[in-house]
C-alpha atoms as a PDB file:
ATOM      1  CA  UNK A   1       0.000   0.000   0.000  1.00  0.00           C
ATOM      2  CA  UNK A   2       0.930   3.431  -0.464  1.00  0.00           C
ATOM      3  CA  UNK A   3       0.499   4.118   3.484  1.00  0.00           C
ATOM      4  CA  UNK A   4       3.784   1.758   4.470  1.00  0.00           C
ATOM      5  CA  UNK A   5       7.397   3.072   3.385  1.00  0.00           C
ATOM      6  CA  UNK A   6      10.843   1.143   4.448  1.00  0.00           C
ATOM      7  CA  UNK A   7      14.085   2.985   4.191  1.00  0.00           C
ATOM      8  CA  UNK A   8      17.107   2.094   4.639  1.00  0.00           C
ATOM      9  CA  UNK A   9      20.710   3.557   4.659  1.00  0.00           C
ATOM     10  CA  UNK A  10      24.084   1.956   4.081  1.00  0.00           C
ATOM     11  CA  UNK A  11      27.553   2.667   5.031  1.00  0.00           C
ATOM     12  CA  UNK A  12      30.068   0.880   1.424  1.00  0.00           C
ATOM     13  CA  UNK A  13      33.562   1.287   1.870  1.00  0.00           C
ATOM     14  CA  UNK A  14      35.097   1.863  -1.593  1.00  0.00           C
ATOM     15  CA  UNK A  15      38.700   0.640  -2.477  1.00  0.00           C
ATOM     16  CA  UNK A  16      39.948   0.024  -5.874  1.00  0.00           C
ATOM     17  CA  UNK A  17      37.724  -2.427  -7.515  1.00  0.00           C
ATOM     18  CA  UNK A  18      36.242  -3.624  -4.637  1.00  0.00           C
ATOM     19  CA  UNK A  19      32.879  -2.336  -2.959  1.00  0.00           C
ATOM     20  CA  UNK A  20      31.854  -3.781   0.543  1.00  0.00           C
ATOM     21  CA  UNK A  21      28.728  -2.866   2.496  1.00  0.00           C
ATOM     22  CA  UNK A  22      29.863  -2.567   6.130  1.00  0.00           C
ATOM     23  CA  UNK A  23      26.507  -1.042   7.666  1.00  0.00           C
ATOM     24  CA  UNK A  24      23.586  -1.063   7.494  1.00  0.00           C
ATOM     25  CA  UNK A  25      20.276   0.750   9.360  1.00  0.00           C
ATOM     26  CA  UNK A  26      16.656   1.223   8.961  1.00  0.00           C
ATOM     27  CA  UNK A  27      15.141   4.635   9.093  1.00  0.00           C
ATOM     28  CA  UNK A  28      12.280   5.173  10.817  1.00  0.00           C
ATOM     29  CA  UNK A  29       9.829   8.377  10.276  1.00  0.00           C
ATOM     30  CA  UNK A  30      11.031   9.960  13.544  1.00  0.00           C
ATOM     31  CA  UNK A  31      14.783   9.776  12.708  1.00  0.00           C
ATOM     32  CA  UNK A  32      16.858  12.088  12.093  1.00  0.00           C
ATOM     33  CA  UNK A  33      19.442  12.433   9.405  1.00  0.00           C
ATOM     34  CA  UNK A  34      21.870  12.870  12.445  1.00  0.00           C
ATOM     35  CA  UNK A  35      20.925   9.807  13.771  1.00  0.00           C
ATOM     36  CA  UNK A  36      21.100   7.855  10.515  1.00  0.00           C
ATOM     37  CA  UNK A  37      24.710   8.581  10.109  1.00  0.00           C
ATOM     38  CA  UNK A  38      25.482   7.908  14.294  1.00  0.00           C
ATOM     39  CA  UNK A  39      24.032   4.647  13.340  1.00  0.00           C
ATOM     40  CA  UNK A  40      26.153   4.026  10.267  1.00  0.00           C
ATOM     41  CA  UNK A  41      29.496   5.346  11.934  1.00  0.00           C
ATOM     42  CA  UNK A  42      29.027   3.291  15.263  1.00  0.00           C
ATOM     43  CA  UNK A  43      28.879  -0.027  13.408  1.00  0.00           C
ATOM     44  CA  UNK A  44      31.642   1.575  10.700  1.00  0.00           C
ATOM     45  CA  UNK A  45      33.817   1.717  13.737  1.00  0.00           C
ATOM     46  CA  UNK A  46      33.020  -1.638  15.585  1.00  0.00           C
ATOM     47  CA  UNK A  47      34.330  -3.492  11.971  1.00  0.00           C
ATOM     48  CA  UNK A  48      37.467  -1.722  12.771  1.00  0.00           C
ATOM     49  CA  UNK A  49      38.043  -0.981   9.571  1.00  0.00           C
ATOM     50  CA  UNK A  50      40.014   2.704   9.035  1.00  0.00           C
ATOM     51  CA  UNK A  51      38.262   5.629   7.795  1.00  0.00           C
ATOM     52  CA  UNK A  52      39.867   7.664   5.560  1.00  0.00           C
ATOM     53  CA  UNK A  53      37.155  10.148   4.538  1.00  0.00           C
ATOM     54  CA  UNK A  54      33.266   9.996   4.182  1.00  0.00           C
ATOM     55  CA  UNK A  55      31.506  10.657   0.503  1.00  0.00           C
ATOM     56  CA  UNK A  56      27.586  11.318   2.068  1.00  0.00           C
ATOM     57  CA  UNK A  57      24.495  11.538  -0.872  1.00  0.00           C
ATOM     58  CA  UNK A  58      23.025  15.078  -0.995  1.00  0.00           C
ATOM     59  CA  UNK A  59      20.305  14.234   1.028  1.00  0.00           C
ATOM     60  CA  UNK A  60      22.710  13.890   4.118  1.00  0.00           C
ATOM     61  CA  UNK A  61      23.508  17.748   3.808  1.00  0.00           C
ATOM     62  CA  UNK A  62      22.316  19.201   7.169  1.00  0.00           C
ATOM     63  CA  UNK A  63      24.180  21.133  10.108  1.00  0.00           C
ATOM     64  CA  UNK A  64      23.989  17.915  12.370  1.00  0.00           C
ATOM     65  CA  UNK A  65      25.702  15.546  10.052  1.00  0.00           C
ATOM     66  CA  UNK A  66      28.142  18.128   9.544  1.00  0.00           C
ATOM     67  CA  UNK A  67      28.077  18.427  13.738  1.00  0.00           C
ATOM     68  CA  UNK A  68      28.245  14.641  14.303  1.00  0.00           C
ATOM     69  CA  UNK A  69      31.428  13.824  11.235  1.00  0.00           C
ATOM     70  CA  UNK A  70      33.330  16.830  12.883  1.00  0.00           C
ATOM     71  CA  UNK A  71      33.432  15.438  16.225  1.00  0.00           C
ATOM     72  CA  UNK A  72      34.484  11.715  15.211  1.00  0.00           C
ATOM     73  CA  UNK A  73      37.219  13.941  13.366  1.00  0.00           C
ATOM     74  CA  UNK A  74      35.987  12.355   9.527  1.00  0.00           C
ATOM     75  CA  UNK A  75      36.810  14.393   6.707  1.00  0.00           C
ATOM     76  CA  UNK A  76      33.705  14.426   4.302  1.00  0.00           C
ATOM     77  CA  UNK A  77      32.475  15.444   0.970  1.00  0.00           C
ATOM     78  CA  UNK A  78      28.655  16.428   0.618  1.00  0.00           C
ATOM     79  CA  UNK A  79      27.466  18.096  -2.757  1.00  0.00           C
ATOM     80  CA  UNK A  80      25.793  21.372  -1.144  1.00  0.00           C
ATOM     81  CA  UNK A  81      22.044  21.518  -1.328  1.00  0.00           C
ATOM     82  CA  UNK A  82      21.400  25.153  -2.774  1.00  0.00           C
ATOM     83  CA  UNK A  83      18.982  26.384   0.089  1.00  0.00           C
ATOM     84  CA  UNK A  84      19.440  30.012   1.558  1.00  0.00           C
ATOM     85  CA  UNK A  85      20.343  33.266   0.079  1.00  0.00           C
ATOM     86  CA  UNK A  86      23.701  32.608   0.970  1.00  0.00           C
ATOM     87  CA  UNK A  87      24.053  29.139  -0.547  1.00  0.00           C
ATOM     88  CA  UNK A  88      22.923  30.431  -3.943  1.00  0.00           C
ATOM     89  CA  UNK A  89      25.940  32.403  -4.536  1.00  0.00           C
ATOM     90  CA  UNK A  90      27.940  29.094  -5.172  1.00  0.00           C
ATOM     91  CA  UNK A  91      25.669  28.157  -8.452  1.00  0.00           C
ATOM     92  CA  UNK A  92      26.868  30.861 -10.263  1.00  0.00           C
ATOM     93  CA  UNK A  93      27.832  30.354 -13.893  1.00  0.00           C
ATOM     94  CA  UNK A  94      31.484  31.189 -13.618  1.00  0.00           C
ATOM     95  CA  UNK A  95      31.963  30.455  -9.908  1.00  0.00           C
ATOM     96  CA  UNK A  96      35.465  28.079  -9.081  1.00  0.00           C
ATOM     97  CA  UNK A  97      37.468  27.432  -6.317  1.00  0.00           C
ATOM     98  CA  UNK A  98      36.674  27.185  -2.036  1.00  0.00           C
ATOM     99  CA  UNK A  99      34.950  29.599  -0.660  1.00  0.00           C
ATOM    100  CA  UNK A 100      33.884  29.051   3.428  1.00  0.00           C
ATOM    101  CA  UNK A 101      30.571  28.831   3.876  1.00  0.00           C
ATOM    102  CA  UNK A 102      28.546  28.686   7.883  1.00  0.00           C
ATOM    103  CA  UNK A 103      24.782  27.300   7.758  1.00  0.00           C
ATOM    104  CA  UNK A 104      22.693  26.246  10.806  1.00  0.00           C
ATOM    105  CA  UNK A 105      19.963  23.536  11.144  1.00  0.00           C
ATOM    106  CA  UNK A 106      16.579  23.816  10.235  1.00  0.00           C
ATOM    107  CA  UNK A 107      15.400  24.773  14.267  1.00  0.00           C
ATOM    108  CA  UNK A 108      19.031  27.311  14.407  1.00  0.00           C
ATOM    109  CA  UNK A 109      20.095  24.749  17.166  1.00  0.00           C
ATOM    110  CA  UNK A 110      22.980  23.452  15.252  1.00  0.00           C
ATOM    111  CA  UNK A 111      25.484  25.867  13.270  1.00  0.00           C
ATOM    112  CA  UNK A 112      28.495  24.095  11.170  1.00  0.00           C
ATOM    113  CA  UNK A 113      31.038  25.525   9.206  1.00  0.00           C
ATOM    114  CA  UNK A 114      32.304  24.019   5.298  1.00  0.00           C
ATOM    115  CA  UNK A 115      34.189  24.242   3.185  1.00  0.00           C
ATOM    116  CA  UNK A 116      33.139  24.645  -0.115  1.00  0.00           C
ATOM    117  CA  UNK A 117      34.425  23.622  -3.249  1.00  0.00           C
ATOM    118  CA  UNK A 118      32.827  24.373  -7.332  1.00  0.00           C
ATOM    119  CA  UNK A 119      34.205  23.067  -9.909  1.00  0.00           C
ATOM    120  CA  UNK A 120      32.772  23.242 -13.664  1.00  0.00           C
ATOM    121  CA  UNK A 121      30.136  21.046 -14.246  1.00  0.00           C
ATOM    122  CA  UNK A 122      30.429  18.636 -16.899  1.00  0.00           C
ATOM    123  CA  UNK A 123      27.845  20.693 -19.107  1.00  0.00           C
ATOM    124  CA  UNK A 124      30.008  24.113 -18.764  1.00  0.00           C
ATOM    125  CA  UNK A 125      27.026  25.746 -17.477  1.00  0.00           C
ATOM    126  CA  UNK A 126      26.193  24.463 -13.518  1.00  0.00           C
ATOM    127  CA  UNK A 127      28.979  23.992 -11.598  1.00  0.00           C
ATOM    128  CA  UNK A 128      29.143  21.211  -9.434  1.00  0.00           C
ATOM    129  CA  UNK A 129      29.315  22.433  -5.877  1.00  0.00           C
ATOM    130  CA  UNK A 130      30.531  20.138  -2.283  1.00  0.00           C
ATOM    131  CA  UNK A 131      30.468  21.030   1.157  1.00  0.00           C
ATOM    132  CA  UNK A 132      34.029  19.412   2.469  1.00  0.00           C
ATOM    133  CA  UNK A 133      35.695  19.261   5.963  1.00  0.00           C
ATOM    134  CA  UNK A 134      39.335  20.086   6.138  1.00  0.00           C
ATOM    135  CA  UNK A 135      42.241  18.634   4.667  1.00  0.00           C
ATOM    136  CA  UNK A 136      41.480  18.015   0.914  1.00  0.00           C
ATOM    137  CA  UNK A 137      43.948  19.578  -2.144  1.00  0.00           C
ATOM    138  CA  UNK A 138      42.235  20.980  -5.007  1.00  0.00           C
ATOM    139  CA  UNK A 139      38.556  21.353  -5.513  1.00  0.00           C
ATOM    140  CA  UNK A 140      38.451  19.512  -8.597  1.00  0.00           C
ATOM    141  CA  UNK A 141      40.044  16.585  -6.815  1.00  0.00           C
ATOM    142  CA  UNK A 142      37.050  16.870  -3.962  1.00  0.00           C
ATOM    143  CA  UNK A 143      34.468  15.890  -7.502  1.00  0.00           C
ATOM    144  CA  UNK A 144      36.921  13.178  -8.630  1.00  0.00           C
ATOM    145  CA  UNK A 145      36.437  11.635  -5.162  1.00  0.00           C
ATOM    146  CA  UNK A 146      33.066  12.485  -5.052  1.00  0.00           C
ATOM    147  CA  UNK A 147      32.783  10.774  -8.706  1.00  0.00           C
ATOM    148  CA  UNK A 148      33.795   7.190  -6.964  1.00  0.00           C
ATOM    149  CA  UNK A 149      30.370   7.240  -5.504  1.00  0.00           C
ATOM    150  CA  UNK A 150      29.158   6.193  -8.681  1.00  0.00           C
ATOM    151  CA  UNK A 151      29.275   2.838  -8.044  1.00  0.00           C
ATOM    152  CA  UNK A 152      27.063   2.927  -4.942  1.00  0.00           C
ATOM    153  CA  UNK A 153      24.013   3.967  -6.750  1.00  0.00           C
ATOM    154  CA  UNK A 154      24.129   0.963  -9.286  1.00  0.00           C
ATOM    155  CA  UNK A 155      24.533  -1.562  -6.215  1.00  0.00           C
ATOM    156  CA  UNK A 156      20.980  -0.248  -4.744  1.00  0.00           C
ATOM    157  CA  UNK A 157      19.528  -1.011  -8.326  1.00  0.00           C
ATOM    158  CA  UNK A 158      21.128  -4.586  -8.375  1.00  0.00           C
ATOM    159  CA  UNK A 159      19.916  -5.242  -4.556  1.00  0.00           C
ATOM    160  CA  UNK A 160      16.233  -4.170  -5.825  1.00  0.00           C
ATOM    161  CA  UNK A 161      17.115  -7.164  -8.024  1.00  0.00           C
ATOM    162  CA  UNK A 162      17.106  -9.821  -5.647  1.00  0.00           C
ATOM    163  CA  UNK A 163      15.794  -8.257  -2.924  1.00  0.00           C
ATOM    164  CA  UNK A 164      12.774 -10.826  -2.018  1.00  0.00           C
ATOM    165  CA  UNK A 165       9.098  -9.425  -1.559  1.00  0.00           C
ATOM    166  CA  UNK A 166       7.256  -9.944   1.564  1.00  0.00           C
ATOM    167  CA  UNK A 167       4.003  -8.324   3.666  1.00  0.00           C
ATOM    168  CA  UNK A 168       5.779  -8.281   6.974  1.00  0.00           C
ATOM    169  CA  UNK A 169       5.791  -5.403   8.737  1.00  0.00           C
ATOM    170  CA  UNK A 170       8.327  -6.374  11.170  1.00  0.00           C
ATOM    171  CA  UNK A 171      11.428  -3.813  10.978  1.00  0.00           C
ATOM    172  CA  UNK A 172      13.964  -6.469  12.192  1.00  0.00           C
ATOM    173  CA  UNK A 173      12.651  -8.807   9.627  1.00  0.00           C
ATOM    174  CA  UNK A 174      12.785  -6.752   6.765  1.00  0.00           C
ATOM    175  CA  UNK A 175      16.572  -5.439   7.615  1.00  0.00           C
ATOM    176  CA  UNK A 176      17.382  -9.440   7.371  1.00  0.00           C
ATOM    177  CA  UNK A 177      15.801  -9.600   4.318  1.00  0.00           C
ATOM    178  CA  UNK A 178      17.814  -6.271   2.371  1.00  0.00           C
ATOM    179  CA  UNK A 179      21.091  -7.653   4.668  1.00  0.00           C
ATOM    180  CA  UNK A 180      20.853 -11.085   2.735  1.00  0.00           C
ATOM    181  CA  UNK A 181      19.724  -9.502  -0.300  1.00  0.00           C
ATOM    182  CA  UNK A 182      23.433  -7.562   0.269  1.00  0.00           C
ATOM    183  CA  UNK A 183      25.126 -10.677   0.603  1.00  0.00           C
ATOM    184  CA  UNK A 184      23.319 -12.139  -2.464  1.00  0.00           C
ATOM    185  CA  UNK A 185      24.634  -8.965  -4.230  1.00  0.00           C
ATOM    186  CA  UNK A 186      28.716  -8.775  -3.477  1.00  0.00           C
ATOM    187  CA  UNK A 187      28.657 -12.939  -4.155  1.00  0.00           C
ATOM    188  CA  UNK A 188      27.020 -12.357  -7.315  1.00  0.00           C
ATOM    189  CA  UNK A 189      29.410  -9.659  -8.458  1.00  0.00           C
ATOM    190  CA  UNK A 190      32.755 -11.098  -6.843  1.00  0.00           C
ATOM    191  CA  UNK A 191      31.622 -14.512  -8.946  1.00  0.00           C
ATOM    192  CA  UNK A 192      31.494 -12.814 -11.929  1.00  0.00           C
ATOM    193  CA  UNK A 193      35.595 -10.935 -11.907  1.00  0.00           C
END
């Protein structure tokens, strides 16, 4: 029914030619974005695997993600959302380089402070703009890292592939199901190399 949504949110570390799926979390209606990514770093960190920077999806752009990767000391790259007077300046035809750029949460409760990098889009016209922490060379090196995302999006299309249908409403059963469904997934593509 169209009264029912799941969502879910993933944590892939990203190495060269290799794509692993380290965490993963439901997220309920009365989540936060915040405490999506809490979720996602505290099992991140219990693998014990090393993090050497976090590339976040747009829709993770908010002053408490910002908040919570700046206290676990992560360097990040988020594409900036354009939303604000101030933001706008950034999608200017013509615009390049880092600028510094200070927004604050929807309730003014949390402020964080970016970096921002634009680099030419590939079209010439939009440039392609990323909110980054510290600690990263030249802004069009930030969208080259950015661009190994890529990857991520076509694994959620080939888990929709074998992800099995059910009517269960059970939360716990369903993150099973996508968590096999995961498995399924890296099996299928380290089988193929």
């Amino acid at each position: 029914g169209t009264t029912w949504f799941w969502s879910y949110a993933t944590a892939v570390s990203l190495l060269p030619g290799h794509r692993h799926t380290l965490a993963v979390t439901t997220v309920e209606p009365s989540d936060t974005l915040t405490d999506v990514v809490e979720r996602l770093l505290a099992q991140v960190m219990w693998s014990g695997v090393g993090v050497r920077y976090v590339l976040l999806d747009r829709a993770f752009y908010a002053a408490g993600v910002v908040a919570a990767l700046a206290k676990r000391n992560l360097r990040f790259i988020i594409p900036l959302v354009r939303r604000g007077k101030e933001a706008k300046k950034f999608f200017r035809r013509g615009t390049r380089g880092w600028f510094g750029h200070t927004f604050r949460s929807r309730n003014h409760e949390v402020v964080a402070t970016v970096r921002v990098a634009v680099v030419p889009g590939p079209d010439g016209n939009r440039p392609l703009v990323f909110a980054c922490s510290e600690g990263f060379g030249s802004a069009a090196g930030v969208a080259l890292l950015y661009g190994r995302r890529f990857g991520i999006e076509s694994s959620y299309r080939q888990l929709g592939e074998c992800l099995t249908q059910t009517t269960s409403r059970d939360v716990v059963y369903r993150l099973l199901l996508v968590g096999v469904s995961l498995l399924i997934r890296t099996r299928w593509v380290e089988s193929g190399r």
